[in-house]
Protein backbone atom coordinates (compact mmCIF):
# COMPACT_ATOMS: atom_id res chain seq x y z
CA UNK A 1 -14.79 0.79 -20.74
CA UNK A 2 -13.85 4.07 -22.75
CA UNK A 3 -11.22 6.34 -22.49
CA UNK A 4 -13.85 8.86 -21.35
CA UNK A 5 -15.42 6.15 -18.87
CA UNK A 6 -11.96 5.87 -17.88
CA UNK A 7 -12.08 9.25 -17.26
CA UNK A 8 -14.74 9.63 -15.35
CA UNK A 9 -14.34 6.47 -13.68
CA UNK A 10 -10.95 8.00 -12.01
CA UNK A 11 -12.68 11.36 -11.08
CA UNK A 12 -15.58 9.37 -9.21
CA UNK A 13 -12.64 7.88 -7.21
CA UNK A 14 -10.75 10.48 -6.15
CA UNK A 15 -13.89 12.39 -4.98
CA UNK A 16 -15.36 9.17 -3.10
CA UNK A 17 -11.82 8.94 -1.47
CA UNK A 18 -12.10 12.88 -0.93
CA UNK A 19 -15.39 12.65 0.68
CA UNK A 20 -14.28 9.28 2.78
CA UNK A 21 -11.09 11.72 4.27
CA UNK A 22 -13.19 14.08 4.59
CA UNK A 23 -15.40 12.21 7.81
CA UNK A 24 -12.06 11.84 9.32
CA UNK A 25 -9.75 15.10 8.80
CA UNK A 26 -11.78 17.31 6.62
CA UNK A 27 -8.91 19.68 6.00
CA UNK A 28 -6.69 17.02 4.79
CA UNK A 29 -9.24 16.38 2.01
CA UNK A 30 -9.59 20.07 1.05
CA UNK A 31 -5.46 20.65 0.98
CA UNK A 32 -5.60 18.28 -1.61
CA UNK A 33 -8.39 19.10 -3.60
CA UNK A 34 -6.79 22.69 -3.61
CA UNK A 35 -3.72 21.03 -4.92
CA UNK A 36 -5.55 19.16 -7.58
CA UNK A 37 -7.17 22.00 -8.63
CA UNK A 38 -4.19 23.38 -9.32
CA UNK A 39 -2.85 20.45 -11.44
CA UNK A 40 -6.10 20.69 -13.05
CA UNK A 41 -5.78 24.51 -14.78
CA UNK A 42 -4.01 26.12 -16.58
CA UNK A 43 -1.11 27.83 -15.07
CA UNK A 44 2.39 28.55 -15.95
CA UNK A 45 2.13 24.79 -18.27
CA UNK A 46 -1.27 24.27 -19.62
CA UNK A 47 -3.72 22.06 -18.09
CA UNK A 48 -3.07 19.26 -21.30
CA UNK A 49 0.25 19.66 -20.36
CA UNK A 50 0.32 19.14 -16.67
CA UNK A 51 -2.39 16.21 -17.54
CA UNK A 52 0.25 14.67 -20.16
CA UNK A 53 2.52 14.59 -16.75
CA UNK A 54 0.71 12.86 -14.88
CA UNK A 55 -0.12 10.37 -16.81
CA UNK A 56 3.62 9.92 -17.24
CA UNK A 57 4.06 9.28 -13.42
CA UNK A 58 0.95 7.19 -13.22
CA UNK A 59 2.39 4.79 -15.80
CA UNK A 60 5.78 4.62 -14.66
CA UNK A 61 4.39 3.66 -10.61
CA UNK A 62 1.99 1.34 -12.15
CA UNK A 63 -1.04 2.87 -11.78
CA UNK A 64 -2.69 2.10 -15.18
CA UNK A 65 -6.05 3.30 -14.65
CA UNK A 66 -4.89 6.56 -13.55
CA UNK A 67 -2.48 7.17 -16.55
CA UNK A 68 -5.27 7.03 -18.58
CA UNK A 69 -7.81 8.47 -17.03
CA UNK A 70 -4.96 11.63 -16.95
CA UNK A 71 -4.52 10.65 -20.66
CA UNK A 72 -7.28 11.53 -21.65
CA UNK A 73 -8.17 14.66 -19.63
CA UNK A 74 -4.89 15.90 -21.24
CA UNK A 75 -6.76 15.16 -24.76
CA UNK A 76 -9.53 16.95 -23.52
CA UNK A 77 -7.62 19.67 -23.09
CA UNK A 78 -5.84 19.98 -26.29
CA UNK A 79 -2.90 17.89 -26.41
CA UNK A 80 -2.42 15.78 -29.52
CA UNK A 81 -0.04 12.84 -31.33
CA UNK A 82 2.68 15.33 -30.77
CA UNK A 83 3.02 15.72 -27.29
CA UNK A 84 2.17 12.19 -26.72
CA UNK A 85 5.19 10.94 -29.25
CA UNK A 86 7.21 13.13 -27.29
CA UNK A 87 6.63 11.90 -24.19
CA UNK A 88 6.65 8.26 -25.61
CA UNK A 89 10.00 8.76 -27.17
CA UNK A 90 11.55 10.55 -23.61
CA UNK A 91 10.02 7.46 -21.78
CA UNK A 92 12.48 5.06 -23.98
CA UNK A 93 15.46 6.92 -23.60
CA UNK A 94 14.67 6.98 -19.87
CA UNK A 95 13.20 3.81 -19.01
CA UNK A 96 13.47 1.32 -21.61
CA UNK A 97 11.15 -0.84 -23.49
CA UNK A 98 8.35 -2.28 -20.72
CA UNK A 99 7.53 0.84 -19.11
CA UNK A 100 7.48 2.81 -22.97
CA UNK A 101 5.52 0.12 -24.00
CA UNK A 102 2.49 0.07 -21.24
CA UNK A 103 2.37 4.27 -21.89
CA UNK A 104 2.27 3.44 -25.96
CA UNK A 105 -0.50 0.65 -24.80
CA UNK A 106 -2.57 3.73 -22.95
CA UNK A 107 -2.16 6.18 -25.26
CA UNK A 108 -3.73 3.91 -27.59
CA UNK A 109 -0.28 3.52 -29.76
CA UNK A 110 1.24 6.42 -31.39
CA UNK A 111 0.69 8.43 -34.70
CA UNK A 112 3.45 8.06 -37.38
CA UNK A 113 2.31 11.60 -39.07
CA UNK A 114 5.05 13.83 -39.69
CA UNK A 115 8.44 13.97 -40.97
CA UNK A 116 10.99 11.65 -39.39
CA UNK A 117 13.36 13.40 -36.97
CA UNK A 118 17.22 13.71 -38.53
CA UNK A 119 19.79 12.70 -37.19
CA UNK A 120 22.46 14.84 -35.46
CA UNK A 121 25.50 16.09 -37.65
CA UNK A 122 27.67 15.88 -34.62
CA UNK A 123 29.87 12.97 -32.84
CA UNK A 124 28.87 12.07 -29.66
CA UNK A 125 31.28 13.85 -27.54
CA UNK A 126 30.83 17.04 -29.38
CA UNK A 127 27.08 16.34 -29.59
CA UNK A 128 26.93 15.66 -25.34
CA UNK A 129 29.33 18.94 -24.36
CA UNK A 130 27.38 21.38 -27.04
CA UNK A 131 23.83 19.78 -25.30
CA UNK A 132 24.89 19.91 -21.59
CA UNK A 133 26.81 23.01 -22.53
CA UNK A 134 30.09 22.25 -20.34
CA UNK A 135 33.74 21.90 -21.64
CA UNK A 136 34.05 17.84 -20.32
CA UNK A 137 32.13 14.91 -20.36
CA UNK A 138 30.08 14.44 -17.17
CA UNK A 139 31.60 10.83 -15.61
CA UNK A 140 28.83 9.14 -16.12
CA UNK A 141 29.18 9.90 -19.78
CA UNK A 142 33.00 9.63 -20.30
CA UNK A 143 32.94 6.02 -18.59
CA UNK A 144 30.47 4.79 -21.20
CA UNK A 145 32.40 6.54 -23.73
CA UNK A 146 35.75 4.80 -23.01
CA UNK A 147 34.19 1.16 -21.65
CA UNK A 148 31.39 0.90 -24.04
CA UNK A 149 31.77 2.82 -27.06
CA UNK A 150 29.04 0.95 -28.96
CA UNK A 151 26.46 2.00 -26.18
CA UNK A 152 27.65 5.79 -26.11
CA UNK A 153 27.22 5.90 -29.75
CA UNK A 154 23.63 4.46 -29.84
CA UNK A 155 22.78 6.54 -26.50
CA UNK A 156 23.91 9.58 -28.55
CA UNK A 157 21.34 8.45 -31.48
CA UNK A 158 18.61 7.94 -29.14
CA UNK A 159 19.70 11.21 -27.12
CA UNK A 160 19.43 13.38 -29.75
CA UNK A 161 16.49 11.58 -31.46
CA UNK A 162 14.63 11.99 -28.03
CA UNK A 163 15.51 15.46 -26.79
CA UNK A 164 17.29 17.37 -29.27
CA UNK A 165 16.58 16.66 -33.23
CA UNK A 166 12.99 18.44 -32.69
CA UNK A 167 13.98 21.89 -31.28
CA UNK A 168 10.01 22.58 -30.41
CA UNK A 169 9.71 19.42 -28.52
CA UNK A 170 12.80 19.60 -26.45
CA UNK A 171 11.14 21.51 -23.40
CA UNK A 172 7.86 19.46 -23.00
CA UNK A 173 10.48 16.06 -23.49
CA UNK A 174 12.81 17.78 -20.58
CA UNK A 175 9.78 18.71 -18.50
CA UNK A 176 8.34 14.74 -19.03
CA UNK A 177 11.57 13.69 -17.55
CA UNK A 178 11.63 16.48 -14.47
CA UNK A 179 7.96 14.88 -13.38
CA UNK A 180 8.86 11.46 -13.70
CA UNK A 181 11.96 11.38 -11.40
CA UNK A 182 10.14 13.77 -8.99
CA UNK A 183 7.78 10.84 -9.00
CA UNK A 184 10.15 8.22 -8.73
CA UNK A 185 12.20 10.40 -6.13
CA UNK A 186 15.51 11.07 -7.90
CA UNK A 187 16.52 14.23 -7.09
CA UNK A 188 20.14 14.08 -8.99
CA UNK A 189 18.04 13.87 -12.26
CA UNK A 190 15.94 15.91 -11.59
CA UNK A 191 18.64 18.74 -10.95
CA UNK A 192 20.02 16.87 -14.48
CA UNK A 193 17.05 17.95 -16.47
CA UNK A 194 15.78 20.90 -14.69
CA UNK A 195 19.73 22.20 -15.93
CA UNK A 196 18.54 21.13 -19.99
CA UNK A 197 15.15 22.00 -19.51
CA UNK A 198 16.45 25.57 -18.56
CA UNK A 199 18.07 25.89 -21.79
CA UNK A 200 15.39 25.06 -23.69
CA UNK A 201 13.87 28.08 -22.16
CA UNK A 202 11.63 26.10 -19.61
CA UNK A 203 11.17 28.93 -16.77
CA UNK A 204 11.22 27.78 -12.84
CA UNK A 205 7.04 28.92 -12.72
CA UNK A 206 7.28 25.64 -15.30
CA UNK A 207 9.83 23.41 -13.27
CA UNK A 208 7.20 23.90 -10.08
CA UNK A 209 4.75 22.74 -11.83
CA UNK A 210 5.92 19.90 -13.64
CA UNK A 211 7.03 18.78 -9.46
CA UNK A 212 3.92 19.53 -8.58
CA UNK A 213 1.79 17.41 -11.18
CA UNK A 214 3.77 14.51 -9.41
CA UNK A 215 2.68 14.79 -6.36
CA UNK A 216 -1.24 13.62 -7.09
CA UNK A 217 0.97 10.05 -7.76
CA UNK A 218 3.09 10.25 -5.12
CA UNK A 219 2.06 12.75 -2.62
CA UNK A 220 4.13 15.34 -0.93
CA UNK A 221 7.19 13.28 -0.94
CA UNK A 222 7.47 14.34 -4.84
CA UNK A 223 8.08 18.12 -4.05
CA UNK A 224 11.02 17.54 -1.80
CA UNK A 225 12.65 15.46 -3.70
CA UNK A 226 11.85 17.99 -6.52
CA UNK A 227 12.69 21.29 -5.07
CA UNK A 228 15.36 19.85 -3.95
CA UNK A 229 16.94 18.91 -7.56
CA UNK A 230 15.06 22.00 -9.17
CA UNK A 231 16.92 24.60 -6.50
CA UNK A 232 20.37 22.80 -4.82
CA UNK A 233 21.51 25.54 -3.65
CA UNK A 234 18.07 26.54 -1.23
């Protein structure tokens, strides 16, 4: 089947299951057509964008025919090579090689156009506090650093490579990884990269909806594990 069969193979699902919940609790089955409308427009991140997301989640819970069914809504919609690299590349330093592979298998592999990020002109340390923008080494960070200085150094290449050496990539990268541990229900990274995404001037309208495109993966549970990283404090 095509990409766009794919496509509208996955639509003519969710409305049979729609229409199916619908016999039973009717308003259950319009709630969540309103909230998949909203995942579907453009908004405070642009309806490629929010598509890009979900296709992110879909891959990373398994759900193959959904991620690219999203995939290719997203292309629809105007996303390109870029924003797919970008999300590829955010995926390894994440997740490793299986679940970067199967989204590089959906998206059809990725384009090698372009000029080849640099690398940083910093040390790791200095690299990690200017990034996070604190005056110490999260723990998490200074362990690796003192036990396993070969895997702190090649972190910091992938790090940078990932989120940092392509200043107009960094939010969409950040906002990849807010969505995918909403959908995986990590709240501590999400709080971790809401914080980065933030200072690559991601705005909270953003952050919501990033949660929110994870929640036609994983239902409501994504949005309070999300709010809950996005805002801490209540």
């Amino acid at each position: 089947m095509s990409a766009a069969g794919d496509s509208v193979s996955g639509q003519s699902r969710t409305d049979d299951l729609l229409f199916e919940i619908s016999r039973i609790a009717p308003e259950v089955a319009a709630g969540y057509e309103q909230i998949r409308e909203v995942i579907a427009e453009d908004g405070a991140l642009s309806a490629g964008w929010k598509a890009l997301l979900v296709s992110v989640c879909a891959t990373a819970r398994g759900y193959g025919e959904m991620a690219r069914a999203e995939l290719e809504r997203g292309r629809a919609a105007g996303i390109g090579d870029r924003e797919v690299g970008v999300a590829a590349v955010a995926l390894l330093l994440a997740r490793g090689e299986e679940l970067t592979g199967r989204f590089v298998d959906i998206a059809g592999g990725l384009s090698g156009s372009g000029s080849a990020r640099p690398a940083s002109d910093l040390d790791a340390e200095a690299y990690f506090l200017s990034y996070l923008g604190v005056s110490s080494l999260p723990a998490r960070m200074a362990i690796m650093s003192e036990r396993v200085p070969e895997v702190f150094a090649g972190y910091h290449r992938m790090h940078h490579g990932a989120l940092a050496a392509d200043p107009g990539a960094t939010k969409l990268g950040e906002l990849v990884l807010v969505a995918l541990n909403a959908a995986e229900l990590q709240r501590e990274f999400v709080r971790i990269h809401a914080a980065t995404a933030r200072k690559a001037s991601a705005t909270d309208d953003e952050l919501v909806e990033a949660i929110v495109c994870a929640i036609r993966v994983v239902g409501v549970a994504a949005w309070a594990a999300g709010a809950e990283g996005l805002f801490p404090d209540g």
